[in-house]
C-alpha atoms as a PDB file:
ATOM      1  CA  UNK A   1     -47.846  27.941  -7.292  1.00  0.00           C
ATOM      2  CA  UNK A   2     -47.577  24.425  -5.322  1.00  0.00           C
ATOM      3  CA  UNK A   3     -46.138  22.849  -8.314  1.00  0.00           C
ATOM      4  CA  UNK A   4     -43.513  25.421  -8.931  1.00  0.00           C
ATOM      5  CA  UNK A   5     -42.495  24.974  -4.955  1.00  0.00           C
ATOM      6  CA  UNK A   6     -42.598  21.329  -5.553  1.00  0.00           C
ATOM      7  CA  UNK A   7     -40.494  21.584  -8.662  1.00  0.00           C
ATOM      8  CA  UNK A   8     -37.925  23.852  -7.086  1.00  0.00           C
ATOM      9  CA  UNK A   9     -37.768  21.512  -3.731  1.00  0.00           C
ATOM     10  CA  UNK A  10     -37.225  18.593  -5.952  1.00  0.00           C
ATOM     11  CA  UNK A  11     -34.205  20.536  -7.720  1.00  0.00           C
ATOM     12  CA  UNK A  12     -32.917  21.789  -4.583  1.00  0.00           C
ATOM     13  CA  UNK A  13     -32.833  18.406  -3.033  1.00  0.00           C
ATOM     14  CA  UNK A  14     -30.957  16.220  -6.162  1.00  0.00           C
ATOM     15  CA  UNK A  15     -28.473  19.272  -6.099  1.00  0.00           C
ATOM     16  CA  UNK A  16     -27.810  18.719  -2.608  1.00  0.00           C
ATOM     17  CA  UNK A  17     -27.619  15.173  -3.206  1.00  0.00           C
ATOM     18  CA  UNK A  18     -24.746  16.236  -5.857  1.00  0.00           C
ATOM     19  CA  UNK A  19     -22.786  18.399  -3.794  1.00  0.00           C
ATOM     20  CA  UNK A  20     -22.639  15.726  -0.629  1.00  0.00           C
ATOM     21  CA  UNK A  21     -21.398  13.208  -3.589  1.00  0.00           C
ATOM     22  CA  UNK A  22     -18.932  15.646  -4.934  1.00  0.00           C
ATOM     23  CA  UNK A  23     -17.735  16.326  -1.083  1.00  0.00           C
ATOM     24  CA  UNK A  24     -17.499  12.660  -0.406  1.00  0.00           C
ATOM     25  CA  UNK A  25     -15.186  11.989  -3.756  1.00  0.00           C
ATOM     26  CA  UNK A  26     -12.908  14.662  -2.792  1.00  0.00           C
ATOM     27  CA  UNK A  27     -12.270  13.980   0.612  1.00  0.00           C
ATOM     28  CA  UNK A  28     -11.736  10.610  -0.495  1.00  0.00           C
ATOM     29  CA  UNK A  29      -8.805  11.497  -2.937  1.00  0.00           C
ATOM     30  CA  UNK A  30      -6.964  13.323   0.567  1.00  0.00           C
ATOM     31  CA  UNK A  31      -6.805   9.713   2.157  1.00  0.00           C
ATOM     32  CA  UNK A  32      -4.441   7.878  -0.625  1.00  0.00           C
ATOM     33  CA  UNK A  33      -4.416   4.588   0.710  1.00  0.00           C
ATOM     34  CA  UNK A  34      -2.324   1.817  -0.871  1.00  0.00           C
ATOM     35  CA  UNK A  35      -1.846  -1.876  -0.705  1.00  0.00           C
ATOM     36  CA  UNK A  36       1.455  -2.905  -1.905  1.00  0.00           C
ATOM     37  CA  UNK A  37       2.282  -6.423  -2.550  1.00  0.00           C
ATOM     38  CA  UNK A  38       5.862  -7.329  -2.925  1.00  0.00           C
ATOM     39  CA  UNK A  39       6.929 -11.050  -4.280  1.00  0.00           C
ATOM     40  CA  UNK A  40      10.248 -12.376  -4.039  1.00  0.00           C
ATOM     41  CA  UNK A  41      11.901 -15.634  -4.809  1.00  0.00           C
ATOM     42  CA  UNK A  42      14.377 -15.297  -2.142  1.00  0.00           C
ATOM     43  CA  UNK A  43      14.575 -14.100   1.262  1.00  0.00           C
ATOM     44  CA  UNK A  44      16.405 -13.398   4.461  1.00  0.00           C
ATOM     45  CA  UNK A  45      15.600 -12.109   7.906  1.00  0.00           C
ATOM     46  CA  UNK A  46      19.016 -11.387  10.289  1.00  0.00           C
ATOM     47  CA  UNK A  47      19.898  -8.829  12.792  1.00  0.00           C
ATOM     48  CA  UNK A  48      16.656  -6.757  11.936  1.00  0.00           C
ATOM     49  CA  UNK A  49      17.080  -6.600   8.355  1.00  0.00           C
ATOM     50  CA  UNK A  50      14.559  -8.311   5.683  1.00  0.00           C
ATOM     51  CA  UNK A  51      16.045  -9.032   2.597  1.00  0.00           C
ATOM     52  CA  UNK A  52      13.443  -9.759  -0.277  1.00  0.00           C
ATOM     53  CA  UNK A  53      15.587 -11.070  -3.608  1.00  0.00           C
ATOM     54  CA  UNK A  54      14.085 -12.004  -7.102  1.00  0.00           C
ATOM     55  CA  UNK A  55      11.557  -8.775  -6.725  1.00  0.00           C
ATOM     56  CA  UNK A  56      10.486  -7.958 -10.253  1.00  0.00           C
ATOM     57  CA  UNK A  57       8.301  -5.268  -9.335  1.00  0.00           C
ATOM     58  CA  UNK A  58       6.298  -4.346  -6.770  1.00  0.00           C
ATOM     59  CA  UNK A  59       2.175  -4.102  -7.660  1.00  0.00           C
ATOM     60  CA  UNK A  60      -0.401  -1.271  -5.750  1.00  0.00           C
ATOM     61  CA  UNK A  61      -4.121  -1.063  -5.518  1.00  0.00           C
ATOM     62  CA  UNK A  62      -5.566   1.841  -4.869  1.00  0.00           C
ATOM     63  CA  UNK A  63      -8.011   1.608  -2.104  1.00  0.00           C
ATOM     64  CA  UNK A  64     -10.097   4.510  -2.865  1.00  0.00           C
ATOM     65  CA  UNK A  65     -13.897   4.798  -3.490  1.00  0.00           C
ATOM     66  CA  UNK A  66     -12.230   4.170  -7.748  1.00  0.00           C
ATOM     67  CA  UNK A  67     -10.468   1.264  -7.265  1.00  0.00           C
ATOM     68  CA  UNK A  68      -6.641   1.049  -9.567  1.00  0.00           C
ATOM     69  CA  UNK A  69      -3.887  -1.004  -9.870  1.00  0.00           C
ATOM     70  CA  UNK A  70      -0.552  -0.633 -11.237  1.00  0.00           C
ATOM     71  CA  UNK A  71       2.486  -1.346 -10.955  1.00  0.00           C
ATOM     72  CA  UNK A  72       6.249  -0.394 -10.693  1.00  0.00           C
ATOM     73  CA  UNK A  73      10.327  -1.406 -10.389  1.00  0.00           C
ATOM     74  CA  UNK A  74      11.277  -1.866  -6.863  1.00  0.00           C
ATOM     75  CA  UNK A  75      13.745   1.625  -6.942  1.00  0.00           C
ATOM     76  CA  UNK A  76      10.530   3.768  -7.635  1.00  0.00           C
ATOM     77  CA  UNK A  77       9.045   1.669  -4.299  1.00  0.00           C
ATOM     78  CA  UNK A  78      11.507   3.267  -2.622  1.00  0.00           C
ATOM     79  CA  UNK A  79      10.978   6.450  -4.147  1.00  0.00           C
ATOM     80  CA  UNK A  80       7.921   6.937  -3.460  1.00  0.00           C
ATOM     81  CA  UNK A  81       8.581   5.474   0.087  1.00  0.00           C
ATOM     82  CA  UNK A  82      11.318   8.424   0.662  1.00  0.00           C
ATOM     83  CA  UNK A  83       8.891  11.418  -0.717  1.00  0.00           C
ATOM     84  CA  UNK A  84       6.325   9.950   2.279  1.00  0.00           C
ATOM     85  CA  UNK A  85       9.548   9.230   4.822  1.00  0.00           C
ATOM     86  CA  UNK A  86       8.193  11.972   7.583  1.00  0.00           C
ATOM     87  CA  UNK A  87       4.379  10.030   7.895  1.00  0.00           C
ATOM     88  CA  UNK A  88       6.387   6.330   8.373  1.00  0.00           C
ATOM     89  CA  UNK A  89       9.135   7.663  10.633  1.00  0.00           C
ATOM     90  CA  UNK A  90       6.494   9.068  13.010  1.00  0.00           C
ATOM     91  CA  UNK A  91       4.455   5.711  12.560  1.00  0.00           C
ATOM     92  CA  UNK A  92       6.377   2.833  10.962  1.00  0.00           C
ATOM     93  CA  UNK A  93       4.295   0.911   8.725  1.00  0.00           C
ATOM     94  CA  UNK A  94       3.361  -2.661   9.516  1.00  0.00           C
ATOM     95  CA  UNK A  95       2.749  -5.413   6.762  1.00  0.00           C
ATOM     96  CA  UNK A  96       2.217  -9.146   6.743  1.00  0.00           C
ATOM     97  CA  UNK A  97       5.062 -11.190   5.265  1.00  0.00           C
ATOM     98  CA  UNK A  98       3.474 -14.339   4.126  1.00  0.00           C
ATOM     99  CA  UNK A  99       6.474 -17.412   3.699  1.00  0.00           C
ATOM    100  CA  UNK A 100       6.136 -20.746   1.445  1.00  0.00           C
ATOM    101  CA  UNK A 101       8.613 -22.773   3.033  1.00  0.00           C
ATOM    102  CA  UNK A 102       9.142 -26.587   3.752  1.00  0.00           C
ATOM    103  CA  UNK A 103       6.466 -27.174   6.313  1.00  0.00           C
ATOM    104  CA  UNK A 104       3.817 -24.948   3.865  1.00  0.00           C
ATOM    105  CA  UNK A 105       2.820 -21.383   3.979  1.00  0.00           C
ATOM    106  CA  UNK A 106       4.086 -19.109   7.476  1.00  0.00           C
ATOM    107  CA  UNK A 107       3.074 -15.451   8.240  1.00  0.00           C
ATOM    108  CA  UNK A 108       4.371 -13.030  10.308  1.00  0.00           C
ATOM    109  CA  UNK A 109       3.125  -9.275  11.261  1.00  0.00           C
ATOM    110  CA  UNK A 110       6.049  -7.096  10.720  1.00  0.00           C
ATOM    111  CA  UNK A 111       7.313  -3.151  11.186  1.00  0.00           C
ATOM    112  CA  UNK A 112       9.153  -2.159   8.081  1.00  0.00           C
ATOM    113  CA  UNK A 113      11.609   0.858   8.008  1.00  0.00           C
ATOM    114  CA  UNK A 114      14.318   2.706   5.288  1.00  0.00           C
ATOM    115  CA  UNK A 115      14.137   0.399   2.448  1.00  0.00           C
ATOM    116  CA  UNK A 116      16.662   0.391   0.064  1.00  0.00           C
ATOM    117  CA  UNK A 117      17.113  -1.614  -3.566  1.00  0.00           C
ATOM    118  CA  UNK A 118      19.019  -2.422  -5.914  1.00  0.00           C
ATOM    119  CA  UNK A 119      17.795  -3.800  -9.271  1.00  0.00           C
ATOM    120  CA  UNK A 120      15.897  -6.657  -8.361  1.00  0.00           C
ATOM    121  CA  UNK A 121      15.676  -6.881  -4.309  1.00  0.00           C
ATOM    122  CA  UNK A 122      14.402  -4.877  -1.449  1.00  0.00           C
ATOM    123  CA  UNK A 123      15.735  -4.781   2.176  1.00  0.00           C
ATOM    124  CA  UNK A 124      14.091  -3.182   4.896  1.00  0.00           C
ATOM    125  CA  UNK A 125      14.848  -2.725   8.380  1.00  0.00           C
ATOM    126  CA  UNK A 126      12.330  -4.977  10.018  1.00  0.00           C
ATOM    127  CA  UNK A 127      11.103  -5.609  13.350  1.00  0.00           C
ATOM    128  CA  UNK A 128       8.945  -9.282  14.181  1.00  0.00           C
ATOM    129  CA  UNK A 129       5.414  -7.897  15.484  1.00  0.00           C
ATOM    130  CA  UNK A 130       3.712 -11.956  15.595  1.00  0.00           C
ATOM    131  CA  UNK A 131       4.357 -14.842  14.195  1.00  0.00           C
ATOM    132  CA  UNK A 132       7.755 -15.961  12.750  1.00  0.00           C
ATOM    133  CA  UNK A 133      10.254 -15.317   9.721  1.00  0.00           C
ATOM    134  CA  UNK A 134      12.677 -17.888   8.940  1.00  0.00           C
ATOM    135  CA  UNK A 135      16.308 -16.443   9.169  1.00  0.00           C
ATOM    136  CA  UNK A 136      15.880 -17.659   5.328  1.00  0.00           C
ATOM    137  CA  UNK A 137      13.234 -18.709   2.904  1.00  0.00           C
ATOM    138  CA  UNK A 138      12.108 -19.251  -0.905  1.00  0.00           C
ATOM    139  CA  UNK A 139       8.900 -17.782  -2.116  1.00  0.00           C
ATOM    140  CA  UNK A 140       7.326 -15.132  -0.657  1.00  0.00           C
ATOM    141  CA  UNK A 141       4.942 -12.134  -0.561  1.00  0.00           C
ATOM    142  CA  UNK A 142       4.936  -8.572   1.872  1.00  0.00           C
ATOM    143  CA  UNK A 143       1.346  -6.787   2.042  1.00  0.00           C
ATOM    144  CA  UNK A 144       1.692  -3.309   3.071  1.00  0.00           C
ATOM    145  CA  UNK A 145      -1.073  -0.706   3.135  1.00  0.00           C
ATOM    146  CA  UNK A 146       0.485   2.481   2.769  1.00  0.00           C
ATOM    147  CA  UNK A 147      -0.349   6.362   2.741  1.00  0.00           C
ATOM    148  CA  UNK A 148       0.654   8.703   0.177  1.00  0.00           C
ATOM    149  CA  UNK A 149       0.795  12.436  -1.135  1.00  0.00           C
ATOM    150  CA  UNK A 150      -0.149  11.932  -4.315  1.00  0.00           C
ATOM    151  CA  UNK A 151      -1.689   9.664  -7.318  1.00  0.00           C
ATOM    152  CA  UNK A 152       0.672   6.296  -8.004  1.00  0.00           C
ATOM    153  CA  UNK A 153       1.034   5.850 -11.702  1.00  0.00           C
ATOM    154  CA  UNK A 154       1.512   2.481 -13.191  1.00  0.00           C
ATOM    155  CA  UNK A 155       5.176   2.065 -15.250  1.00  0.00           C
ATOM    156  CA  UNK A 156       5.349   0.426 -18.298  1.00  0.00           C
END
């Protein structure tokens, strides 16, 4: 009788074990949390606006408890940025823009709003947090972590 009550603790307790693990991967899936890193050969800041030119596409990793990468054309950024519009209007995401210029590598902590593309560059309305952007500089990379609805895909 003991070792049937030992058995059945010991299968009670590696099934509670499984749920908690189950319970822990799905509420992890709910958070959707993004890094996005955006290079551009190009770039201008002016009047609130960040211009980012030469973007070939912009790269994610997933920063789940299953880590993923992908990547994607700058228009489908944007897509994805306008199905999430309602969480970054009600907190504006902020990024670091990290600048190669003359002097050597600059970075600034920026608030990045509406972006809009066309086939190779990516503005945003922008707002200088710390540091300093150059009103224009060459190579150049934006880091923004970013929440979203739903699973990013990787284009090919």
């Amino acid at each position: 009788m003991k070792t049937q009550i030992l058995i059945l603790s010991i299968i009670f307790s590696f099934s509670g074990l499984l749920n908690n693990t189950q319970y822990s991967i799905a509420d992890d899936s709910k958070k959707l949390e993004y890094l996005f890193v955006i290079t551009s050969d190009i770039g201008t800041y002016k009047d609130g606006k960040l211009a980012l030119t030469g973007v070939p596409i912009v790269s994610f990793n997933y920063l789940g408890t299953t880590r993923g990468v992908g990547h994607f054309l700058v228009g489908t950024f944007v897509d994805v940025w306008e199905k999430n519009s309602a969480i970054y209007r009600a907190n504006p995401p902020r990024g670091t823009l990290s600048v190669l210029d003359q002097s050597g590598s600059v970075g600034a902590v920026i608030q990045v709003s509406n972006p809009t593309s066309t086939l190779n560059s990516l503005t945003f309305e922008a707002k200088v947090l710390e540091g300093e952007v150059p009103d224009s500089f060459n190579a150049s990379s934006l880091f923004l972590k970013l929440s979203v609805d739903e699973k990013l895909q990787t284009q090919n």
